[in-house]
Protein backbone atom coordinates (compact mmCIF):
# COMPACT_ATOMS: atom_id res chain seq x y z
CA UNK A 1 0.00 0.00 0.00
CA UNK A 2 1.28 3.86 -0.98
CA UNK A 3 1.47 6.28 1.43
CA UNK A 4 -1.55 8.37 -0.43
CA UNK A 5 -3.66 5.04 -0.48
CA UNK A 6 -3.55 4.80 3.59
CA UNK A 7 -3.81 8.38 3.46
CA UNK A 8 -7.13 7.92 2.02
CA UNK A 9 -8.05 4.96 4.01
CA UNK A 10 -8.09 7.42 6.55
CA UNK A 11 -9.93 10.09 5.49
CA UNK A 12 -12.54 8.12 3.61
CA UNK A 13 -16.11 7.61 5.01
CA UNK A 14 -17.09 5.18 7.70
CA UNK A 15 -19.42 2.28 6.75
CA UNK A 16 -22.21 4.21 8.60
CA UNK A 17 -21.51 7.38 6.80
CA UNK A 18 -21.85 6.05 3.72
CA UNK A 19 -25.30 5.05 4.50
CA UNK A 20 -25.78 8.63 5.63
CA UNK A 21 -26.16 7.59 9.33
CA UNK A 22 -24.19 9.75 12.16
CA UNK A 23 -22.01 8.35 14.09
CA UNK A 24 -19.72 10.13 16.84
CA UNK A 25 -15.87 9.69 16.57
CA UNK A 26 -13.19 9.57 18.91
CA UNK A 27 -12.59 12.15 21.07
CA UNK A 28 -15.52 14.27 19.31
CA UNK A 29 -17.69 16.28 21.85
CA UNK A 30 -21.24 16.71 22.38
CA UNK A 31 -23.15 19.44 20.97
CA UNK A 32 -26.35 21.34 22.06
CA UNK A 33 -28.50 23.00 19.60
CA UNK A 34 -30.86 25.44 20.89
CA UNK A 35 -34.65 25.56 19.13
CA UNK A 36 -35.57 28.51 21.17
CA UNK A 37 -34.29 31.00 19.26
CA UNK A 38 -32.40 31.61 15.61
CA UNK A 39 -34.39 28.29 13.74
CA UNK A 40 -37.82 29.12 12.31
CA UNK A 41 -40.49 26.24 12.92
CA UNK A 42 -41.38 25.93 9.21
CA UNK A 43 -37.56 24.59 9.84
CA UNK A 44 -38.34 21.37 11.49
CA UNK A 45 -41.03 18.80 12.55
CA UNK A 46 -41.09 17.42 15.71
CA UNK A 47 -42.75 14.85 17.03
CA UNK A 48 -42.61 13.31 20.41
CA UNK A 49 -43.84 9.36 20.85
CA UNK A 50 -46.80 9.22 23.27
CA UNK A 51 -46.03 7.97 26.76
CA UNK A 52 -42.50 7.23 25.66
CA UNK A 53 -39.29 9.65 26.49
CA UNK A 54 -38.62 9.04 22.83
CA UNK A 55 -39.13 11.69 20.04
CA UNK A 56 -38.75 12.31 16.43
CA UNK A 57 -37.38 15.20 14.71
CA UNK A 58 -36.82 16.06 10.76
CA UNK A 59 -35.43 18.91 9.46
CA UNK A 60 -33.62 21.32 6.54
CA UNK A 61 -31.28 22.88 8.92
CA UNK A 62 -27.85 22.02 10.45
CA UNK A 63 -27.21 18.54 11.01
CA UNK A 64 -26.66 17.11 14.82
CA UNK A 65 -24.25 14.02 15.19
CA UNK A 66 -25.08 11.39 17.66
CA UNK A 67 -24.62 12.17 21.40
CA UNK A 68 -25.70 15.79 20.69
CA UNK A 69 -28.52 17.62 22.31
CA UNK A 70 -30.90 19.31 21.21
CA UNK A 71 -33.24 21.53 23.19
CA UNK A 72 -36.59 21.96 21.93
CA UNK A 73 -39.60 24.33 23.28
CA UNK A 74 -42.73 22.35 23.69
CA UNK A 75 -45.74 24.23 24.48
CA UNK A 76 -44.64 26.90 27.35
CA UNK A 77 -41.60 24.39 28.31
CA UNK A 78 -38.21 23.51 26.75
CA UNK A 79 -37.46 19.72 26.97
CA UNK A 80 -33.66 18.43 26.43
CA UNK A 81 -33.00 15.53 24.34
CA UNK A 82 -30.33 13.35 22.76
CA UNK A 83 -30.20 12.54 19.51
CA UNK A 84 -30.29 8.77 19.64
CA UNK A 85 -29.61 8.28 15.23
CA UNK A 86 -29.71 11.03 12.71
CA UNK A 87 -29.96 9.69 9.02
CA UNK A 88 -28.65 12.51 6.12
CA UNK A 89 -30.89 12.89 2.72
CA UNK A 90 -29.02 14.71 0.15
CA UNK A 91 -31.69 14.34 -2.87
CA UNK A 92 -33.84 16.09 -3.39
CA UNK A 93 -33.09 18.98 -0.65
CA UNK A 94 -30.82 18.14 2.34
CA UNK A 95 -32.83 16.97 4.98
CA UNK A 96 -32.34 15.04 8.07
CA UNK A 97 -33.99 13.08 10.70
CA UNK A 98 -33.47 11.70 13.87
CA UNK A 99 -34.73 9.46 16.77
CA UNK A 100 -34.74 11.53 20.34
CA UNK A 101 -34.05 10.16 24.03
CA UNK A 102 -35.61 12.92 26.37
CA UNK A 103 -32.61 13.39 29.19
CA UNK A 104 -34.45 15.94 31.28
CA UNK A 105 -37.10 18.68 31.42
C-alpha cells in the first residue's frame, strides 16, 4: 500500500456514513442545539412518541451528530434531548432526521 492510499483509508467515510447515518468519533464532543431561538419552525417537525421519552425530529437545517442535544420548546416548556440516530438525505433537498431520548425537562 502507498502512502496516499492509507492516506485515504483514513480520510474516507465510515461504513455508517456512507449510509448517511451519524455516528460520533473519537474524542468528538457533544453538541447542544438550541430551538428557542435563531431556527424558524417551518424549519423542522417534531414529534414526540406518546407515553414514551422518545421523540422524532426532521429537518432542513444544520445537522446534529449522535450524542448531541438538542433543546426543543414544547408548548410553554423547553425539553432536552439526545439525539439517539440522525440519518442525512441529500436528494432532493438536504434533509435530516433523527430518533430523540428525552434526558431531562
Amino acid at each position: 500500500m502507498t502512502f496516499l492510499n492509507s492516506l485515504s483509508s483514513l480520510t474516507s467515510k465510515t461504513p455508517f456514513e456512507k449510509l448517511g447515518l451519524s455516528v460520533p468519533r473519537w474524542g468528538e464532543k457533544q453538541r447542544t442545539h438550541d430551538y428557542r431561538k435563531g431556527i424558524n419552525r417551518d424549519r423542522y417537525i417534531f414529534e414526540q412518541v406518546p407515553h414514551s421519552s422518545e421523540a422524532y425530529i426532521t429537518a432542513y437545517n444544520a445537522v446534529p451528530r449522535t450524542g448531541d442535544h438538542l433543546l426543543i420548546p414544547v408548548g410553554e416548556e423547553t425539553l432536552c434531548y439526545r439525539v439517539a440516530v440522525v440519518e442525512s438525505y441529500y436528494n432532493p433537498n438536504f434533509v435530516w432526521t433523527a430518533l430523540l431520548i428525552q434526558v431531562r425537562s
